[in-house]
Protein backbone atom coordinates (compact mmCIF):
# COMPACT_ATOMS: atom_id res chain seq x y z
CA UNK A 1 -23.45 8.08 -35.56
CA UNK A 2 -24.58 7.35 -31.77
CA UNK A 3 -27.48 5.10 -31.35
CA UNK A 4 -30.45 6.90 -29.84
CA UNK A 5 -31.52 3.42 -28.44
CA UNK A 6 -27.91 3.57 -26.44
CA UNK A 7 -29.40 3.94 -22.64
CA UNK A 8 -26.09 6.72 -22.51
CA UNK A 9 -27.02 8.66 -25.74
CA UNK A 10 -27.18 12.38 -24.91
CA UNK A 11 -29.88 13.97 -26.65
CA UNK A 12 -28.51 17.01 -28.82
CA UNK A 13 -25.36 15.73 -28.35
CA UNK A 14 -22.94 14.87 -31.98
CA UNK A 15 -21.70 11.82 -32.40
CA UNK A 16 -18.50 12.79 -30.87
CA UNK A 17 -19.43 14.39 -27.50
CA UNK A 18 -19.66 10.32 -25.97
CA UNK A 19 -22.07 11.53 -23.07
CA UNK A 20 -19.40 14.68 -22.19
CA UNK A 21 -15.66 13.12 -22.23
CA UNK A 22 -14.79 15.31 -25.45
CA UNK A 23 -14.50 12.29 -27.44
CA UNK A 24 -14.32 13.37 -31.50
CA UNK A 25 -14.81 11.59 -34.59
CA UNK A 26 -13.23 14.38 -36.39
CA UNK A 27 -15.84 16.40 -37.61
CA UNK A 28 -14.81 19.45 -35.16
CA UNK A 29 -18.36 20.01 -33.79
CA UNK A 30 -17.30 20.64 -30.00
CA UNK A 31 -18.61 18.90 -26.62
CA UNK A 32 -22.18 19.33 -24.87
CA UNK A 33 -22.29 21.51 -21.69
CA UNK A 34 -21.46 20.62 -18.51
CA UNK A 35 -23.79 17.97 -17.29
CA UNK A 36 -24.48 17.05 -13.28
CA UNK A 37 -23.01 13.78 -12.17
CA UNK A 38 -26.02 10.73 -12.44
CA UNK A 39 -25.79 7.23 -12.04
CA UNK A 40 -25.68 6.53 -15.75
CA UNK A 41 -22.21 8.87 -15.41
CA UNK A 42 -20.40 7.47 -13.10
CA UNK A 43 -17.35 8.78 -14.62
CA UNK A 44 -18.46 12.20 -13.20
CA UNK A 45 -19.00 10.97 -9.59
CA UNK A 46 -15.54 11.81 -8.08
CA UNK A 47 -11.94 12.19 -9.09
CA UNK A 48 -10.68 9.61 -6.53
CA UNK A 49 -9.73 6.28 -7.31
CA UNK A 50 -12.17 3.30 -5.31
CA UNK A 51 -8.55 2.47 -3.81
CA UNK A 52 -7.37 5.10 -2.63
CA UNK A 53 -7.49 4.34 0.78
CA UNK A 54 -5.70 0.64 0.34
CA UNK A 55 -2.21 1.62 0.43
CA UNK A 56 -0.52 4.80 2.40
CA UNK A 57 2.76 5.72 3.65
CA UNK A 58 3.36 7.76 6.96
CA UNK A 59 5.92 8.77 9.13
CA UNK A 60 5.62 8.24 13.54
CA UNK A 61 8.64 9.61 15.40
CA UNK A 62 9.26 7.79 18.60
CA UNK A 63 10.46 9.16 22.06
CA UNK A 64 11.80 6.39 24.80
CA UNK A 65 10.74 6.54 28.20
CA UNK A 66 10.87 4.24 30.92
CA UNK A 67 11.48 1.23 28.56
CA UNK A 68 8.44 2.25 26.44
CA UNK A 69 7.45 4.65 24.38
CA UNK A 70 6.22 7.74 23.60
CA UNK A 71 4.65 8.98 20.12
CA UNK A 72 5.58 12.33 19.19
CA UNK A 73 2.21 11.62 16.98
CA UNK A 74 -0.66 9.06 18.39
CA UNK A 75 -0.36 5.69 18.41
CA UNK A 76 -2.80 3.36 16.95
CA UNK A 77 -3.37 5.64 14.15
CA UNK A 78 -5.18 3.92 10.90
CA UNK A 79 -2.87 3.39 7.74
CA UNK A 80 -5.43 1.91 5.61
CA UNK A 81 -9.21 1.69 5.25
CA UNK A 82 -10.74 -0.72 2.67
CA UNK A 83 -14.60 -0.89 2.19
CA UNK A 84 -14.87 -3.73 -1.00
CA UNK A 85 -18.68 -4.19 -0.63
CA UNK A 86 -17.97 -7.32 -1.36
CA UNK A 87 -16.26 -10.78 0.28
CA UNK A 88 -12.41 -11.72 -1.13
CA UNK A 89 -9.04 -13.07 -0.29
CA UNK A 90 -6.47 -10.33 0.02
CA UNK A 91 -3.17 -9.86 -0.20
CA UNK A 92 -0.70 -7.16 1.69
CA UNK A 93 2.83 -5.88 1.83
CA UNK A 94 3.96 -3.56 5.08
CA UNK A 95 7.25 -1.87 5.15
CA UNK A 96 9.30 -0.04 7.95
CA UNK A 97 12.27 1.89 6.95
CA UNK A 98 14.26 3.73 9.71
CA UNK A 99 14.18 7.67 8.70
CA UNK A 100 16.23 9.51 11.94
CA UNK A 101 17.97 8.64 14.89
CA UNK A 102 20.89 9.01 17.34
CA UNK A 103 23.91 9.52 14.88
CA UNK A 104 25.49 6.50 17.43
CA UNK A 105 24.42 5.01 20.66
CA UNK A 106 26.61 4.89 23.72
CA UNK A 107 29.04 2.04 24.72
CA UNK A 108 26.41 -0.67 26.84
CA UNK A 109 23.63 1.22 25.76
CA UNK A 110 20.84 -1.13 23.63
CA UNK A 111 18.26 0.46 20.87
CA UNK A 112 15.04 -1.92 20.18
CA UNK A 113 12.37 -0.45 18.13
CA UNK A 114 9.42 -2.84 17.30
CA UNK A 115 6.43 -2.11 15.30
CA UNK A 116 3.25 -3.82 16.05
CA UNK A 117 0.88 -4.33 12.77
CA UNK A 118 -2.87 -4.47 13.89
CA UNK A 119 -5.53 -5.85 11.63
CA UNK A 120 -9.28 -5.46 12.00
CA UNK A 121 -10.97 -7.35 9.19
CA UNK A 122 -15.25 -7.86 8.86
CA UNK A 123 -17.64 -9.24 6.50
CA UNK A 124 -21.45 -8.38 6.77
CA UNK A 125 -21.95 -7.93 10.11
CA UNK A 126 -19.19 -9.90 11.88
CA UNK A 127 -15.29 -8.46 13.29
CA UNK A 128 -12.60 -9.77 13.82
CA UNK A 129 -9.59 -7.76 15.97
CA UNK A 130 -5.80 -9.15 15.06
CA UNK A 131 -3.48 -7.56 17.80
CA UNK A 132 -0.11 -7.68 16.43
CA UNK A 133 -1.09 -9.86 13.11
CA UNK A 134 2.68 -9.10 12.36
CA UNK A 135 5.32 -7.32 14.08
CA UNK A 136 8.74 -6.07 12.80
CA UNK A 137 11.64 -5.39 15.68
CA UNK A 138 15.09 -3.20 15.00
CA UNK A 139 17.89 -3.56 17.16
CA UNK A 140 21.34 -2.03 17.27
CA UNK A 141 23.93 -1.16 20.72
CA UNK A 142 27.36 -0.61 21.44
CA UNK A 143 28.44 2.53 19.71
CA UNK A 144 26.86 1.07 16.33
CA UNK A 145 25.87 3.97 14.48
CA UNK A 146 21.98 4.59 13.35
CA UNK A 147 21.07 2.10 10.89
CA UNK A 148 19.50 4.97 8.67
CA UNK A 149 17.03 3.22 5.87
CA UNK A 150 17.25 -0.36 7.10
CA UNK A 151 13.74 -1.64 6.01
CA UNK A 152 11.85 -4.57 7.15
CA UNK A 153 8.74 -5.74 4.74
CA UNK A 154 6.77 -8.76 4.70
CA UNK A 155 4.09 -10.13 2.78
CA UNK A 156 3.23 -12.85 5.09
CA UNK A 157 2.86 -13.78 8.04
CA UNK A 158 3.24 -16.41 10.79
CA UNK A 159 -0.20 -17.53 12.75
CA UNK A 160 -0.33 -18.83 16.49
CA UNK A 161 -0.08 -21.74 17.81
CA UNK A 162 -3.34 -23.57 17.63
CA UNK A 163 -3.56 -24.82 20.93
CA UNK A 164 -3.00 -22.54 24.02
CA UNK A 165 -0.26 -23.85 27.00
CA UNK A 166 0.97 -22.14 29.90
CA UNK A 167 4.27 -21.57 29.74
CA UNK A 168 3.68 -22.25 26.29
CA UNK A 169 6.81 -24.19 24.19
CA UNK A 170 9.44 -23.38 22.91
CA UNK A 171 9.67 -22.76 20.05
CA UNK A 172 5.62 -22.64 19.53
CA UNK A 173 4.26 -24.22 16.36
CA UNK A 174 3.46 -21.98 13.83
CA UNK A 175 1.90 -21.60 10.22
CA UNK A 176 2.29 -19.48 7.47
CA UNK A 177 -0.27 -17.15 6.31
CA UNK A 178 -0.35 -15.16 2.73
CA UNK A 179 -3.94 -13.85 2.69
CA UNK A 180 -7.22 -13.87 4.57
CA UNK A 181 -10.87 -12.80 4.03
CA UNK A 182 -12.58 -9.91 4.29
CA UNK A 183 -15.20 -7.52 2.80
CA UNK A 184 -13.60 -4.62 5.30
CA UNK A 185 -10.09 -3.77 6.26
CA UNK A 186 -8.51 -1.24 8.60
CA UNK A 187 -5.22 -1.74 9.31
CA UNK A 188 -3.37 0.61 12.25
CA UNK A 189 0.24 0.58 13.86
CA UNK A 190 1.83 1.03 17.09
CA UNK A 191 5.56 1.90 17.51
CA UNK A 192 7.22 1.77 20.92
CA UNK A 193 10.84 2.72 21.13
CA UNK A 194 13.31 0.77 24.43
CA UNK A 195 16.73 2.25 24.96
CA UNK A 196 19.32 1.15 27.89
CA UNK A 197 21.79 3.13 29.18
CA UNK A 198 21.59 7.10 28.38
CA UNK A 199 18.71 8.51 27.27
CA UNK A 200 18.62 9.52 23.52
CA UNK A 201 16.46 11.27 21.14
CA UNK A 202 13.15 10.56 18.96
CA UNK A 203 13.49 7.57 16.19
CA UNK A 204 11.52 8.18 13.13
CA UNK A 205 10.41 5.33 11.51
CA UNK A 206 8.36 5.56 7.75
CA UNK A 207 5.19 3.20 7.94
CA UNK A 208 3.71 1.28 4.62
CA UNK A 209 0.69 -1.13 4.22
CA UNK A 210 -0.82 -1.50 0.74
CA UNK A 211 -3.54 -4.30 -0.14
CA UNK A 212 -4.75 -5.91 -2.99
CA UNK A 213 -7.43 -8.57 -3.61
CA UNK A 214 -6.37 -11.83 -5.33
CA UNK A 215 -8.95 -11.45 -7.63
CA UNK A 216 -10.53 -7.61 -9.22
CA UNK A 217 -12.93 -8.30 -12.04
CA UNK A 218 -15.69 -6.27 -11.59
CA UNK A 219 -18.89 -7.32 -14.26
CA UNK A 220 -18.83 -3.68 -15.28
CA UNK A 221 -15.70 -4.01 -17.43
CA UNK A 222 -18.14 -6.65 -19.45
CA UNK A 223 -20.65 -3.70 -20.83
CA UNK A 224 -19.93 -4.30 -24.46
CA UNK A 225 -20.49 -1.67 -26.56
CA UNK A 226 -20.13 1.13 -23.89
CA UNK A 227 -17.69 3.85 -23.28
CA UNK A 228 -14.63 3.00 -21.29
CA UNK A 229 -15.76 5.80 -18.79
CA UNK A 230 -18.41 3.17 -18.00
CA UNK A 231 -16.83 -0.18 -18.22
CA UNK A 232 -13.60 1.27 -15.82
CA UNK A 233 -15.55 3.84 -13.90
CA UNK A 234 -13.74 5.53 -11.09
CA UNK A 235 -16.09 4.45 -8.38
CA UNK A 236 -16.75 1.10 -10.09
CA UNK A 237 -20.54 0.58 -10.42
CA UNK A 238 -21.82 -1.59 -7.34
CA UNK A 239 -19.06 -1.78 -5.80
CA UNK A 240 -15.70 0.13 -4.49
């Protein structure tokens, strides 16, 4: 039998209603009613993971003009949104894949599609802003035909030079980078679309970020003797 010294012990409730998940010991005696969601249920707070904003997948189709570009959808638009409530290293993958296109482009004529990868990153109260913290270019000309699901993904990237020089070298130095630190992430893209020659129609390019800190333990999967409704709740207690 339930404890009635258990701080998630239903009163009324048989042994096998554990605080409304229909959990049964076999004796057949039902579940208790409907209760409202509390802090002591946090398994009743919302049906959505705590990460369901760190990975996403969309689609941008691009129009060319003048040697930029033109969104059919706006640019900058966010991908991913991470509020962790609390410091950590994190990793990321982001993947382009080329949807639609031009079935081929014209004799001379040049195709250059970049992607630019913005990062905004805070903890407490400070920001930091990462123009371009990666960006992913696709080129094809000459009658080639449209490279239809050629992907780029990374999951690192290269840092700037540390010291500024105008003109700067060539090649600058660079380093690699495979995580950073943050408490909050958004991460948006910007697609701009350069064709010589003719003009041609929309590209359509698929856009994926996901994240993932290095380390998720949260001290709420410690509760021993608990319910796993509690020690994996969906909104993971102090924290998302």
């Amino acid at each position: 039998m339930q404890r009635r010294e258990d701080p998630y012990f239903i009163p009324g409730a048989d042994d096998d209603d554990v605080n409304g998940v229909g959990g049964s010991d076999g004796d057949g005696s039902g579940a208790v009613q409907w209760t409202r969601p509390t802090a002591d249920r946090p398994w009743l707070r919302s049906s959505l993971p705590p990460w369901h904003l760190w990975g996403n997948t969309q689609q941008q189709s691009i129009l060319p003009l003048g040697g930029g570009a033109v969104p059919l959808i706006a640019t900058g638009n966010q991908l991913c949104k991470i509020s962790y409530k609390r410091p950590d290293l994190w990793n990321w993958i982001f993947l382009a894949k080329l949807v639609s296109g031009p079935d081929t482009t014209g004799i001379g004529q040049h195709v250059t599609l970049t992607v630019h990868w913005d990062l905004t990153i805070g903890i407490g109260r400070a920001a930091i802003v990462i123009p371009d913290f990666d960006v992913f270019s696709f080129n094809w000309n000459d009658g080639a035909a449209f490279p239809v699901n050629q992907q780029i993904w990374s999951m690192q990237t290269l840092t700037p030079q540390k010291a500024f020089v105008a003109p700067p070298p060539v090649p600058p130095p660079t380093a690699i980078a495979t995580n950073f630190p943050a408490q909050d992430i958004q991460l948006s893209t910007r697609c701009f679309l350069a064709i010589s020659g003719l003009a041609a129609s929309p590209v359509t390019v698929e856009l994926s970020g996901q994240f993932s800190p290095s380390t998720h333990v949260r001290p709420d999967w410690y509760q021993d003797e608990r319910v796993p409704e509690v020690q994996f709740a969906g909104q993971e207690t102090a924290g998302t």
